[in-house]
PDB file of N, CA and C in Angstrom:
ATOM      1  N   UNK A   1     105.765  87.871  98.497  1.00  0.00           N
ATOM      2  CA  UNK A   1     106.197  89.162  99.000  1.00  0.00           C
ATOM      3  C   UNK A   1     105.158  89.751  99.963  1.00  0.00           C
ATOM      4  N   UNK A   2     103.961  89.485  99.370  1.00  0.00           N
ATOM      5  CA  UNK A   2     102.985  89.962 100.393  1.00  0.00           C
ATOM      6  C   UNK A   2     103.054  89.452 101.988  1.00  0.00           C
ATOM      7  N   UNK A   3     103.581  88.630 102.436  1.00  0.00           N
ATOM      8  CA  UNK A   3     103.673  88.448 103.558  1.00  0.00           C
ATOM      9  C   UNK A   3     104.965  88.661 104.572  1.00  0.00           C
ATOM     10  N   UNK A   4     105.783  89.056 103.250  1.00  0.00           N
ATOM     11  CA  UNK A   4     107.089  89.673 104.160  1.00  0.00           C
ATOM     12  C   UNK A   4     106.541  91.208 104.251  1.00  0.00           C
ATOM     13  N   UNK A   5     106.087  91.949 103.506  1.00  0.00           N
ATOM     14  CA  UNK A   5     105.609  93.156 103.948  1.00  0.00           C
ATOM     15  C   UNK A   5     104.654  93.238 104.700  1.00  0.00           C
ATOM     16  N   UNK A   6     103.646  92.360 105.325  1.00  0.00           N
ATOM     17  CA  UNK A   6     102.987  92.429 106.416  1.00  0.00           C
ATOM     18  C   UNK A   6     103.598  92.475 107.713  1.00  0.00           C
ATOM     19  N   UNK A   7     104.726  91.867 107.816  1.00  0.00           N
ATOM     20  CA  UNK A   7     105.578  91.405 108.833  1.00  0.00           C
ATOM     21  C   UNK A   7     106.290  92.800 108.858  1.00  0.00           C
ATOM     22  N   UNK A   8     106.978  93.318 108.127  1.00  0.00           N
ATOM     23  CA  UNK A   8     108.177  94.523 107.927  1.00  0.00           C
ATOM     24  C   UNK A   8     106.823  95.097 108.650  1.00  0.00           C
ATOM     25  N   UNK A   9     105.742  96.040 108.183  1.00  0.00           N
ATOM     26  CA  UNK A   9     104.831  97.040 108.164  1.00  0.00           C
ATOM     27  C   UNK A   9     104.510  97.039 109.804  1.00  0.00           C
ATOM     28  N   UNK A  10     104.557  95.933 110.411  1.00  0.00           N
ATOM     29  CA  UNK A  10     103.918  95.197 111.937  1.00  0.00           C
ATOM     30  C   UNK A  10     105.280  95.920 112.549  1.00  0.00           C
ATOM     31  N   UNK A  11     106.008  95.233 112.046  1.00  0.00           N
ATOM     32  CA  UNK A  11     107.035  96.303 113.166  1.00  0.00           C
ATOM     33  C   UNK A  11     107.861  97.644 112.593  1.00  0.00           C
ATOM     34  N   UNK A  12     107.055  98.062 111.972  1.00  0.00           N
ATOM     35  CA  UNK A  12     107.519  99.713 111.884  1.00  0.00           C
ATOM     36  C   UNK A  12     106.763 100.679 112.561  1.00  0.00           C
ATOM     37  N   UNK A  13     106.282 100.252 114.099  1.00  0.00           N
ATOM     38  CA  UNK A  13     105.819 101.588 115.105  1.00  0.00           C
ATOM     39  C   UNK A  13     106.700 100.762 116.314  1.00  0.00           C
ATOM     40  N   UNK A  14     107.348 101.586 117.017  1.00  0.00           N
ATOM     41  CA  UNK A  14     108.164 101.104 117.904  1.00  0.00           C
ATOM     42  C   UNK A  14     107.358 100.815 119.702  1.00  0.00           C
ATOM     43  N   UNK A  15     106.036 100.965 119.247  1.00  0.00           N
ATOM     44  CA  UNK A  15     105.399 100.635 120.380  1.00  0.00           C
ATOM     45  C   UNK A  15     105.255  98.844 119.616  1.00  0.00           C
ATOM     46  N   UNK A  16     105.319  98.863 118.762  1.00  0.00           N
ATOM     47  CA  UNK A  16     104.738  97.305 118.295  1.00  0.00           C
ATOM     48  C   UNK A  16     105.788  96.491 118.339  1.00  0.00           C
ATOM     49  N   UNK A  17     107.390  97.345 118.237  1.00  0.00           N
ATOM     50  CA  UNK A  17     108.236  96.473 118.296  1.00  0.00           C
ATOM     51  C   UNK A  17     108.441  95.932 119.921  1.00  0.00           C
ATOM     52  N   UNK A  18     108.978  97.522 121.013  1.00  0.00           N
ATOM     53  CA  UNK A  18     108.513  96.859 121.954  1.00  0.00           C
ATOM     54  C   UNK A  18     107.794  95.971 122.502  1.00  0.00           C
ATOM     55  N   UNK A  19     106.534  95.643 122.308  1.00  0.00           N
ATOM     56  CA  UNK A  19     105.875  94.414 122.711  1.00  0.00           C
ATOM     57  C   UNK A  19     106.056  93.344 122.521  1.00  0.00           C
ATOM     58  N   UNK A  20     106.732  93.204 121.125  1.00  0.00           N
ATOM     59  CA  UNK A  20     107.554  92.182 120.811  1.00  0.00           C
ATOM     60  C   UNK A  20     108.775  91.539 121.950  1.00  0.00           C
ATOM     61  N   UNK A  21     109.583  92.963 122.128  1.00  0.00           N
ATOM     62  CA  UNK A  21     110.497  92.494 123.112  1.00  0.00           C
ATOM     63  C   UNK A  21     110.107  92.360 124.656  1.00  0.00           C
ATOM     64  N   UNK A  22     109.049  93.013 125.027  1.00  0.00           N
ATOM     65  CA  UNK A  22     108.382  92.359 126.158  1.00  0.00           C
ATOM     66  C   UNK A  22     107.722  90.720 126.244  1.00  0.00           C
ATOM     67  N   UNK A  23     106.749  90.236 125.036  1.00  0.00           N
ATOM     68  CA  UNK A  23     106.370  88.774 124.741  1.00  0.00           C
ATOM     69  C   UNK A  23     107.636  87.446 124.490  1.00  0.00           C
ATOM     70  N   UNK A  24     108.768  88.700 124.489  1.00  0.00           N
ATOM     71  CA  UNK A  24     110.137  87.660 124.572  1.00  0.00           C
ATOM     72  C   UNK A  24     110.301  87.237 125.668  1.00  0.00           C
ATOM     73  N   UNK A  25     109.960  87.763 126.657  1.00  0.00           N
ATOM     74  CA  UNK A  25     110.593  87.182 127.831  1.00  0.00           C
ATOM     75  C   UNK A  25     109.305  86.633 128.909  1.00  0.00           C
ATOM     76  N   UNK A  26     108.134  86.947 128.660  1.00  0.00           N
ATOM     77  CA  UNK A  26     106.800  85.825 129.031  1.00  0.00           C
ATOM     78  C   UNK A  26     105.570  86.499 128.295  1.00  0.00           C
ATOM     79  N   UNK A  27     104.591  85.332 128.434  1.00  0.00           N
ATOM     80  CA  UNK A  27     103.276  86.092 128.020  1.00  0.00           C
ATOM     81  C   UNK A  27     102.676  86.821 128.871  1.00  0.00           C
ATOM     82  N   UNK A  28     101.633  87.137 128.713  1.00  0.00           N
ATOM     83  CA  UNK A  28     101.036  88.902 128.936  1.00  0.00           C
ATOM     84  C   UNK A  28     100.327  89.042 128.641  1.00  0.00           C
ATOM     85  N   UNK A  29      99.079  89.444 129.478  1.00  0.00           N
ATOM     86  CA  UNK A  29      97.463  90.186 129.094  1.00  0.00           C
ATOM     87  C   UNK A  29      97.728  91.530 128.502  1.00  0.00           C
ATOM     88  N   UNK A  30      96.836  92.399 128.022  1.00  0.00           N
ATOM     89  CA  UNK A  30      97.036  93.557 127.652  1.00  0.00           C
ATOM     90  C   UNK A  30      97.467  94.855 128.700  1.00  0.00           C
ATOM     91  N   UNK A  31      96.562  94.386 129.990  1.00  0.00           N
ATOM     92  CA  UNK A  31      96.440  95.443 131.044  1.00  0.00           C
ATOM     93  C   UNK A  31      97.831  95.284 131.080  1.00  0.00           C
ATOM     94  N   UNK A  32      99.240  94.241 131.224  1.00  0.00           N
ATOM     95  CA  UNK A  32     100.286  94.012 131.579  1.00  0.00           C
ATOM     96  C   UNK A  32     101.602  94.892 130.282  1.00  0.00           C
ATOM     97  N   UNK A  33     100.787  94.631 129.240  1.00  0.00           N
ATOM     98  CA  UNK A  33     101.014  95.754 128.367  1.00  0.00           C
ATOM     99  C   UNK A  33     101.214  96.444 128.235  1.00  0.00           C
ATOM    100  N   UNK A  34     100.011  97.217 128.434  1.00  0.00           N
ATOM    101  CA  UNK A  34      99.553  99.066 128.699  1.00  0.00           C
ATOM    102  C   UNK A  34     100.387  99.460 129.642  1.00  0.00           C
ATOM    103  N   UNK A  35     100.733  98.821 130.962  1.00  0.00           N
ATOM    104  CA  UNK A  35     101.041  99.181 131.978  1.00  0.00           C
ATOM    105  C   UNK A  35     103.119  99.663 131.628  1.00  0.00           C
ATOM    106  N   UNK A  36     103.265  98.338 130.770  1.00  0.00           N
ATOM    107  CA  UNK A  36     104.906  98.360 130.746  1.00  0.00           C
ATOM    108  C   UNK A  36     104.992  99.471 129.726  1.00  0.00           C
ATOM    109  N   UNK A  37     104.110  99.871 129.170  1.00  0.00           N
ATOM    110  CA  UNK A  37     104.327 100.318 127.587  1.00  0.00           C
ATOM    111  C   UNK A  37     103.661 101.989 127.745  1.00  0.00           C
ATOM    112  N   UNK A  38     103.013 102.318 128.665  1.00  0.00           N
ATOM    113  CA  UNK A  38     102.112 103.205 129.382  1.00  0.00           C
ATOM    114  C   UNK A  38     100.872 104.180 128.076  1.00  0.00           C
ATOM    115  N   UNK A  39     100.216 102.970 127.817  1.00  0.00           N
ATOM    116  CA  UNK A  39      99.335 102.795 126.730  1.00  0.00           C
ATOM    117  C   UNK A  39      97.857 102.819 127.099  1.00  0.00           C
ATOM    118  N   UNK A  40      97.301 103.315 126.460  1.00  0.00           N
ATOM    119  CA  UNK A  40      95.770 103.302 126.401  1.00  0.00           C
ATOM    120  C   UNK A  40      95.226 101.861 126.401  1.00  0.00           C
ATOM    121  N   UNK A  41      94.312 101.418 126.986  1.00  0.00           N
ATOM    122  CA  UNK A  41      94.185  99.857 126.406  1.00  0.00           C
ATOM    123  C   UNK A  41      94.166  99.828 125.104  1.00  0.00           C
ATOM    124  N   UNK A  42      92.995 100.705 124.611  1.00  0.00           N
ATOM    125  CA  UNK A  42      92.713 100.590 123.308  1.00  0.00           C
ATOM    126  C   UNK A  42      93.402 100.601 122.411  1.00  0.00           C
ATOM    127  N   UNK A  43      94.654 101.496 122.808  1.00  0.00           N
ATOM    128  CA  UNK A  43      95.453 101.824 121.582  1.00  0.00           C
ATOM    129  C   UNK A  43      96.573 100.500 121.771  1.00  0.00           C
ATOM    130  N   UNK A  44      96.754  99.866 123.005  1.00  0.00           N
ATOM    131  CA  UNK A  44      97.556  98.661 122.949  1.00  0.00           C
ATOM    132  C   UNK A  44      97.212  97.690 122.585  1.00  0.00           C
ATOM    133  N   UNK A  45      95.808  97.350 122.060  1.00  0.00           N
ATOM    134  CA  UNK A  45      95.011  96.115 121.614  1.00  0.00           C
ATOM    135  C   UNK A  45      94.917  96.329 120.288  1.00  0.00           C
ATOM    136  N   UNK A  46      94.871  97.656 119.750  1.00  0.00           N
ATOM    137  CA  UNK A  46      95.146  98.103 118.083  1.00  0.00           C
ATOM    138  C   UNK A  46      96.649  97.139 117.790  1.00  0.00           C
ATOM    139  N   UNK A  47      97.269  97.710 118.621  1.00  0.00           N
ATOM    140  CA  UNK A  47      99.049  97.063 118.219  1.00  0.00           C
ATOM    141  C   UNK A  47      98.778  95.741 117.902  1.00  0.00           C
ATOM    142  N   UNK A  48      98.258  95.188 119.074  1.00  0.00           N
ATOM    143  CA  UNK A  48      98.206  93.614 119.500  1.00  0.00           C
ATOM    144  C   UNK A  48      97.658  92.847 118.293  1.00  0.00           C
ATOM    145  N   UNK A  49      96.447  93.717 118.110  1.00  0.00           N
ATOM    146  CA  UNK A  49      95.641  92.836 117.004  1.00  0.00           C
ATOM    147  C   UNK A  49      96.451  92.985 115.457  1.00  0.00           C
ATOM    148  N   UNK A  50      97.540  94.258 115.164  1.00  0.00           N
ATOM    149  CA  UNK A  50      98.092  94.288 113.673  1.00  0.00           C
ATOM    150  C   UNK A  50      99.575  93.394 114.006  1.00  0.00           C
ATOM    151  N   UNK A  51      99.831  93.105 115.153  1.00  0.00           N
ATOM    152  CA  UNK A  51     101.104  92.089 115.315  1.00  0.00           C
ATOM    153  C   UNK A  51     100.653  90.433 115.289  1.00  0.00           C
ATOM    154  N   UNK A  52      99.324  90.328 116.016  1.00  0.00           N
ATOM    155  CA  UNK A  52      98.882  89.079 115.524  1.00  0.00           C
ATOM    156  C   UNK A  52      97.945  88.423 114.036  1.00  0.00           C
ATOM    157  N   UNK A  53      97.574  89.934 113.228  1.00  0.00           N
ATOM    158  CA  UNK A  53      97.472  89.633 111.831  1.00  0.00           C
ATOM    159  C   UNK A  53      98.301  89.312 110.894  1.00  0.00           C
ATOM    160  N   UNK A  54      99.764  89.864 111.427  1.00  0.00           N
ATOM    161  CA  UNK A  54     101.222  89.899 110.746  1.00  0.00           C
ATOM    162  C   UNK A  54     101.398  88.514 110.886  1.00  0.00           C
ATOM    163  N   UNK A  55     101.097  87.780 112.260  1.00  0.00           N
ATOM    164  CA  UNK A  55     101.420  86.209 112.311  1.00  0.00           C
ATOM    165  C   UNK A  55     102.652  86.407 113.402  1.00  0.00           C
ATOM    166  N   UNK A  56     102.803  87.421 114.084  1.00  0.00           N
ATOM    167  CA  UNK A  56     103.967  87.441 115.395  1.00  0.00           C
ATOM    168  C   UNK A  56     103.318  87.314 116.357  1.00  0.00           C
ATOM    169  N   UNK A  57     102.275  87.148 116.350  1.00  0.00           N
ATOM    170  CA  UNK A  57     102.050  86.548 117.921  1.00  0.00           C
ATOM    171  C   UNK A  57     100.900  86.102 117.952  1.00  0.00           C
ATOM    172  N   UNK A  58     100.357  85.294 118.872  1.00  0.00           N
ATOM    173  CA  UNK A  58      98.727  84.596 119.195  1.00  0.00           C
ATOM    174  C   UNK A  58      98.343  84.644 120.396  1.00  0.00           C
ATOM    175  N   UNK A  59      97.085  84.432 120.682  1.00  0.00           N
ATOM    176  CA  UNK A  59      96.912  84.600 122.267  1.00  0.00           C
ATOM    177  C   UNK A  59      95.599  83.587 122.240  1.00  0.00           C
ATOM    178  N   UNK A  60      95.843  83.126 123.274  1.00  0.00           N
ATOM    179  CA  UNK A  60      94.886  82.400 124.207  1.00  0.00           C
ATOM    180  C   UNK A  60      94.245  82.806 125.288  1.00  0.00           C
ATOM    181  N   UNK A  61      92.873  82.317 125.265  1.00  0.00           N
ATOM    182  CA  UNK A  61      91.907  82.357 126.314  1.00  0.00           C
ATOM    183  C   UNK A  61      92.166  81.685 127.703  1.00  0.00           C
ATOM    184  N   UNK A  62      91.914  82.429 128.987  1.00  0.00           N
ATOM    185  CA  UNK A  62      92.066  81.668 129.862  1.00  0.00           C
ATOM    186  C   UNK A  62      90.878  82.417 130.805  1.00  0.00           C
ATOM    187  N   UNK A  63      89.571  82.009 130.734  1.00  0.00           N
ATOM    188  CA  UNK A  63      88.647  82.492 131.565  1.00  0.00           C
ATOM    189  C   UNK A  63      88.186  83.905 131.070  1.00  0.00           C
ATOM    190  N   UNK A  64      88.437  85.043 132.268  1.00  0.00           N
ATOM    191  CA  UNK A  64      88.071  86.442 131.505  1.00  0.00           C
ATOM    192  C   UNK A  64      89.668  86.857 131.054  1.00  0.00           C
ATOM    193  N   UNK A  65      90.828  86.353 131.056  1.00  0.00           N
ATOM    194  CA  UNK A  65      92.230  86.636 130.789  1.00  0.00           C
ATOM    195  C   UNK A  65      92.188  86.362 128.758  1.00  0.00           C
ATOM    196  N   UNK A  66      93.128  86.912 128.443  1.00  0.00           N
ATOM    197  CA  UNK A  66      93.276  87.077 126.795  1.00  0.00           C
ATOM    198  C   UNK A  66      94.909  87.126 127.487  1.00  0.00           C
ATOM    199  N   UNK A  67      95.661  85.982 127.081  1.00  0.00           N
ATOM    200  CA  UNK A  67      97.327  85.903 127.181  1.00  0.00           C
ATOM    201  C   UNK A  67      97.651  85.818 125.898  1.00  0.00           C
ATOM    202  N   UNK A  68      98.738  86.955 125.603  1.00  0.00           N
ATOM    203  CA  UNK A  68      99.267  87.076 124.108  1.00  0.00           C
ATOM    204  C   UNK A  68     100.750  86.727 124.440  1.00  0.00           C
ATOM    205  N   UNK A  69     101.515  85.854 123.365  1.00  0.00           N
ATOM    206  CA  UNK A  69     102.752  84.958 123.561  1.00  0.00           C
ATOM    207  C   UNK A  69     103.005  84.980 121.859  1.00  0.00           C
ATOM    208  N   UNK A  70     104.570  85.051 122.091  1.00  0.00           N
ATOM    209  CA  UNK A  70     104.975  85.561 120.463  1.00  0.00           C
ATOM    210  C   UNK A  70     104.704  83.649 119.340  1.00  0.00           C
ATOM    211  N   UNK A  71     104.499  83.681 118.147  1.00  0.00           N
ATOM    212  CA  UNK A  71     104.219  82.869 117.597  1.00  0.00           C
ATOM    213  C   UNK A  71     105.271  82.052 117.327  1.00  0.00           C
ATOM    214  N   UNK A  72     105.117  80.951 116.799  1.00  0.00           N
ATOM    215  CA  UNK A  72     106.328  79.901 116.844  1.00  0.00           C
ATOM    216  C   UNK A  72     106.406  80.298 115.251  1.00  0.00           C
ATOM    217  N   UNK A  73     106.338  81.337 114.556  1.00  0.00           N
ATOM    218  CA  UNK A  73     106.850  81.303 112.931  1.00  0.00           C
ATOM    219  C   UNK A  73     106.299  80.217 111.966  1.00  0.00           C
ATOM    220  N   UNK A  74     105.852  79.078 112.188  1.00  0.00           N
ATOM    221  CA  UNK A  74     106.011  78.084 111.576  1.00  0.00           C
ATOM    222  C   UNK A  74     105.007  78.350 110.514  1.00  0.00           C
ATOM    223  N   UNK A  75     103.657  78.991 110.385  1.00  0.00           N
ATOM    224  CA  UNK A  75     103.166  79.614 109.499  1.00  0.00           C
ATOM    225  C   UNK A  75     103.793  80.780 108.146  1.00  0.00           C
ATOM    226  N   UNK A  76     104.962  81.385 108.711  1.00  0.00           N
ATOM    227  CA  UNK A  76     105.494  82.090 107.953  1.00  0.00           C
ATOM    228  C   UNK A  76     106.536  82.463 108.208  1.00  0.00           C
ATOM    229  N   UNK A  77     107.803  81.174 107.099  1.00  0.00           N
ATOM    230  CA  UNK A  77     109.301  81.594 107.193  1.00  0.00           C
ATOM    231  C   UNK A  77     109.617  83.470 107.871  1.00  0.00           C
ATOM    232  N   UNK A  78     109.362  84.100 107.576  1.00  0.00           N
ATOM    233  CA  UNK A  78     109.969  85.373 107.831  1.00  0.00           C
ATOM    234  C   UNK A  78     109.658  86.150 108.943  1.00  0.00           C
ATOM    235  N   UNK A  79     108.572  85.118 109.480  1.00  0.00           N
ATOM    236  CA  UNK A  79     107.797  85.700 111.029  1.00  0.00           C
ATOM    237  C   UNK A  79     109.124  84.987 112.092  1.00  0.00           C
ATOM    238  N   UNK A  80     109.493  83.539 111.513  1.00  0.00           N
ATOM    239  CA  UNK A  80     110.430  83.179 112.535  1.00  0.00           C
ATOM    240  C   UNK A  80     111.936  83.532 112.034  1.00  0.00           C
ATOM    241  N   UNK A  81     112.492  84.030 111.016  1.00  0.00           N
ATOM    242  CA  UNK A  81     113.209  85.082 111.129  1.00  0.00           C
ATOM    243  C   UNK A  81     113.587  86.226 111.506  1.00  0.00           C
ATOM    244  N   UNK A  82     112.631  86.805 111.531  1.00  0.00           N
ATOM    245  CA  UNK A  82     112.659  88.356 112.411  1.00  0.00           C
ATOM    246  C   UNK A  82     112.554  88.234 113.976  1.00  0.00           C
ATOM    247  N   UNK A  83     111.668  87.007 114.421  1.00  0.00           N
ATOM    248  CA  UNK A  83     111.474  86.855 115.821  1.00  0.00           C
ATOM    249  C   UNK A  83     113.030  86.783 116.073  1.00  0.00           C
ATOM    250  N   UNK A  84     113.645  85.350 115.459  1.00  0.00           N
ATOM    251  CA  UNK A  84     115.011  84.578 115.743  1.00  0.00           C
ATOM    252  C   UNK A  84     115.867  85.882 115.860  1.00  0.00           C
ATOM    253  N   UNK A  85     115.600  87.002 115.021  1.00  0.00           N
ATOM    254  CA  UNK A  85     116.868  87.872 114.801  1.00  0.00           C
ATOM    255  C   UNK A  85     116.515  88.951 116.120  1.00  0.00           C
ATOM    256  N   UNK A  86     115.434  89.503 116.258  1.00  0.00           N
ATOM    257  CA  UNK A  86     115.012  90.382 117.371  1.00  0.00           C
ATOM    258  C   UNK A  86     115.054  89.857 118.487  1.00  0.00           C
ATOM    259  N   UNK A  87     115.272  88.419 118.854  1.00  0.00           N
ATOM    260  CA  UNK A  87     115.981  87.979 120.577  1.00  0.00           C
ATOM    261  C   UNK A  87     117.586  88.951 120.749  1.00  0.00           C
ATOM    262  N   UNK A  88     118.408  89.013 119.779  1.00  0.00           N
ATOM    263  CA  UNK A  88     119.275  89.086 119.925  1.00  0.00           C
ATOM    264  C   UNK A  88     119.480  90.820 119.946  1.00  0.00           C
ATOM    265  N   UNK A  89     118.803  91.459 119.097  1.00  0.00           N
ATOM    266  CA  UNK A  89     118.665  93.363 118.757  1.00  0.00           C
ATOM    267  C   UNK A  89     117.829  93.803 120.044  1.00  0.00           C
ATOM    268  N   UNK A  90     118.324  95.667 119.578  1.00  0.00           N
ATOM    269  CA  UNK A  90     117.884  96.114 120.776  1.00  0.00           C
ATOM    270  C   UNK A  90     117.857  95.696 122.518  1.00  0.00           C
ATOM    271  N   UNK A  91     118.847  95.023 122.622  1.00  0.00           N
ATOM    272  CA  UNK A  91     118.793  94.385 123.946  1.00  0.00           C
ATOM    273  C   UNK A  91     119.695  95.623 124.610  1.00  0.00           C
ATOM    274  N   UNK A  92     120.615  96.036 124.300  1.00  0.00           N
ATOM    275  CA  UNK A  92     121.352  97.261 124.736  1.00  0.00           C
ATOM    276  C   UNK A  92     121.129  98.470 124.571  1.00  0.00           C
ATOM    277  N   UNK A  93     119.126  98.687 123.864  1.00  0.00           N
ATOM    278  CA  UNK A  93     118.862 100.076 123.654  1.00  0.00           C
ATOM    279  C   UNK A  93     118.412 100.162 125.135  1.00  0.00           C
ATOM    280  N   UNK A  94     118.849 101.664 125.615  1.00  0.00           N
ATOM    281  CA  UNK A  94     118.462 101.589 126.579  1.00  0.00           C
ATOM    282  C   UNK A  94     116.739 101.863 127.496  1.00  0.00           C
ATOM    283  N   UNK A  95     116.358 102.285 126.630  1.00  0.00           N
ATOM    284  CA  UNK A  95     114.571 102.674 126.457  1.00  0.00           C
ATOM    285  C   UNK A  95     114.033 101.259 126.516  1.00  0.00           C
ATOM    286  N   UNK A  96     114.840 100.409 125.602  1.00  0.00           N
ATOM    287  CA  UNK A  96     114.035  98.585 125.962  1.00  0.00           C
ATOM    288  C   UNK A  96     114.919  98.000 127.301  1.00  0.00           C
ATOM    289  N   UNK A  97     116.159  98.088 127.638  1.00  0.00           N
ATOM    290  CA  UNK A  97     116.535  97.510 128.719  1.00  0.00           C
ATOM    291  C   UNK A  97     115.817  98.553 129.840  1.00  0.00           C
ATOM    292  N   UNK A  98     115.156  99.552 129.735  1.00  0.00           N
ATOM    293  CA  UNK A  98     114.653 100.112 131.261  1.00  0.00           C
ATOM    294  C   UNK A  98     113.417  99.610 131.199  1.00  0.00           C
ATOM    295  N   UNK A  99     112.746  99.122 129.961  1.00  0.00           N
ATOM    296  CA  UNK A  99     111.207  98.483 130.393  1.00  0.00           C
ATOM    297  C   UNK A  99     111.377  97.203 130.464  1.00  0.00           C
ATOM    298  N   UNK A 100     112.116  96.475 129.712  1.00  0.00           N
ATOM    299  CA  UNK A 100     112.569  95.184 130.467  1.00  0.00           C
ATOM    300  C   UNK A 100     112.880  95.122 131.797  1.00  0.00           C
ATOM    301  N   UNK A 101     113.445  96.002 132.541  1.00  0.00           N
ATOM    302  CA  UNK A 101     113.697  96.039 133.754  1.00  0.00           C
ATOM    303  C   UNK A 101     112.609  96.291 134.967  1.00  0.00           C
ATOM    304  N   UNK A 102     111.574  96.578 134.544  1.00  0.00           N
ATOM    305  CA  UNK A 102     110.682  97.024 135.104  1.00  0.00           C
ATOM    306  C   UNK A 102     109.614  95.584 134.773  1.00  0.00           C
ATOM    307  N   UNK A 103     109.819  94.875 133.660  1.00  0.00           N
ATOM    308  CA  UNK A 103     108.827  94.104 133.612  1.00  0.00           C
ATOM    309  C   UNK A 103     108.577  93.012 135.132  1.00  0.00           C
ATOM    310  N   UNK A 104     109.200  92.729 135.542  1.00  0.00           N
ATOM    311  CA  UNK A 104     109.175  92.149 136.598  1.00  0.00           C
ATOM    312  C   UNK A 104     108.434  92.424 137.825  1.00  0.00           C
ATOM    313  N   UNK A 105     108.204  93.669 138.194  1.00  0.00           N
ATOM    314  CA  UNK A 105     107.077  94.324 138.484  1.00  0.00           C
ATOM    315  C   UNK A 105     105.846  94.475 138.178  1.00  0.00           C
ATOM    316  N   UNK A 106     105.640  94.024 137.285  1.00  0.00           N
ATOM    317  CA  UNK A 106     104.235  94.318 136.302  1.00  0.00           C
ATOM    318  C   UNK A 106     103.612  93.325 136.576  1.00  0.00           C
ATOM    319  N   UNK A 107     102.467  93.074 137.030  1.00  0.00           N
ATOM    320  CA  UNK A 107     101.933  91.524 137.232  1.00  0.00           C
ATOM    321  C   UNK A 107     100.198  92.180 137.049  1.00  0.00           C
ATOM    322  N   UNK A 108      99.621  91.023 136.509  1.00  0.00           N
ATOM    323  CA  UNK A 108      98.276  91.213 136.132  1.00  0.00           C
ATOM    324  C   UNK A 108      97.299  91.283 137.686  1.00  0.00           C
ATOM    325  N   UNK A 109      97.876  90.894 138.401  1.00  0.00           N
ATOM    326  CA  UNK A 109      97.457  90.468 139.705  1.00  0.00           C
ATOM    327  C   UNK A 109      96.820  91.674 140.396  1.00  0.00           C
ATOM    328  N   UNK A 110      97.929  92.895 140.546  1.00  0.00           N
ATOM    329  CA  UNK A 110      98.178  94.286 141.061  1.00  0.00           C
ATOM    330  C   UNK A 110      97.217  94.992 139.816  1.00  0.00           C
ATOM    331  N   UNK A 111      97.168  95.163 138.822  1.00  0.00           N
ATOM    332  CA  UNK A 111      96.944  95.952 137.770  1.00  0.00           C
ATOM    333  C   UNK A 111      95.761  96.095 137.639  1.00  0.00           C
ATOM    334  N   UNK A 112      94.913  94.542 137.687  1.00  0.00           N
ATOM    335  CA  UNK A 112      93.814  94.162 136.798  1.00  0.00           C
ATOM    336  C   UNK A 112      92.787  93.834 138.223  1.00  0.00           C
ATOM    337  N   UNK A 113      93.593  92.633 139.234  1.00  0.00           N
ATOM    338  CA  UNK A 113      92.697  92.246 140.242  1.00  0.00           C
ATOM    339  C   UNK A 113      93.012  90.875 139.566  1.00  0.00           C
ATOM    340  N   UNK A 114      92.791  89.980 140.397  1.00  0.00           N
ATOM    341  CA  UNK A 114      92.006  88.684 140.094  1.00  0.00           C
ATOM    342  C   UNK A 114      94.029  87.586 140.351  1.00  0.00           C
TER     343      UNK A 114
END
């Protein structure tokens, strides 16, 4: 049980779920984050780090870049349940289809430099 309530607890702030539904559709530095999500770094790397303790997401190093990409579940049945079920939710809220819509714009390039 303890690890389905880590997972439930991870996405009960709707900035944490959002990110979720942003890492659905590519990975993402934080600045790319903050920017879609219009977040403090700090307070978007708080999220980042209690969604990747939950086991929903991991990130990799790439130079001075930190790319966070949702987890393949395989550590914990209920991480790839909720992922599997949240491709499909909220796609017609409209608060996530206007930052989805905007993600495309967002590039680390413009934001960050480099």
């Amino acid at each position: 049980m303890r690890h389905f309530i880590k997972v439930m607890k991870a996405l009960s702030d709707p900035n944490r779920v959002k990110m979720v539904k942003l890492l659905q559709r590519r990975v993402l530095c934080v600045c790319e984050i903050q920017a879609a999500l219009g977040l403090a770094q700090s307070t978007a790397s708080k999220h980042l780090k209690i969604l990747e303790e939950a086991g929903l997401l991991r990130f990799t190093k790439d130079g001075l870049w930190v790319n966070y990409q949702l987890a393949d579940g395989a550590q914990n049945p209920y991480v790839a349940t909720i992922l599997g079920n949240l491709r499909h939710w909220l796609e017609e809220d409209p608060e996530v289809a206007a930052m989805l819509a905007r993600l495309p714009e967002i590039r680390r390039e413009t934001i960050c430099g480099g």
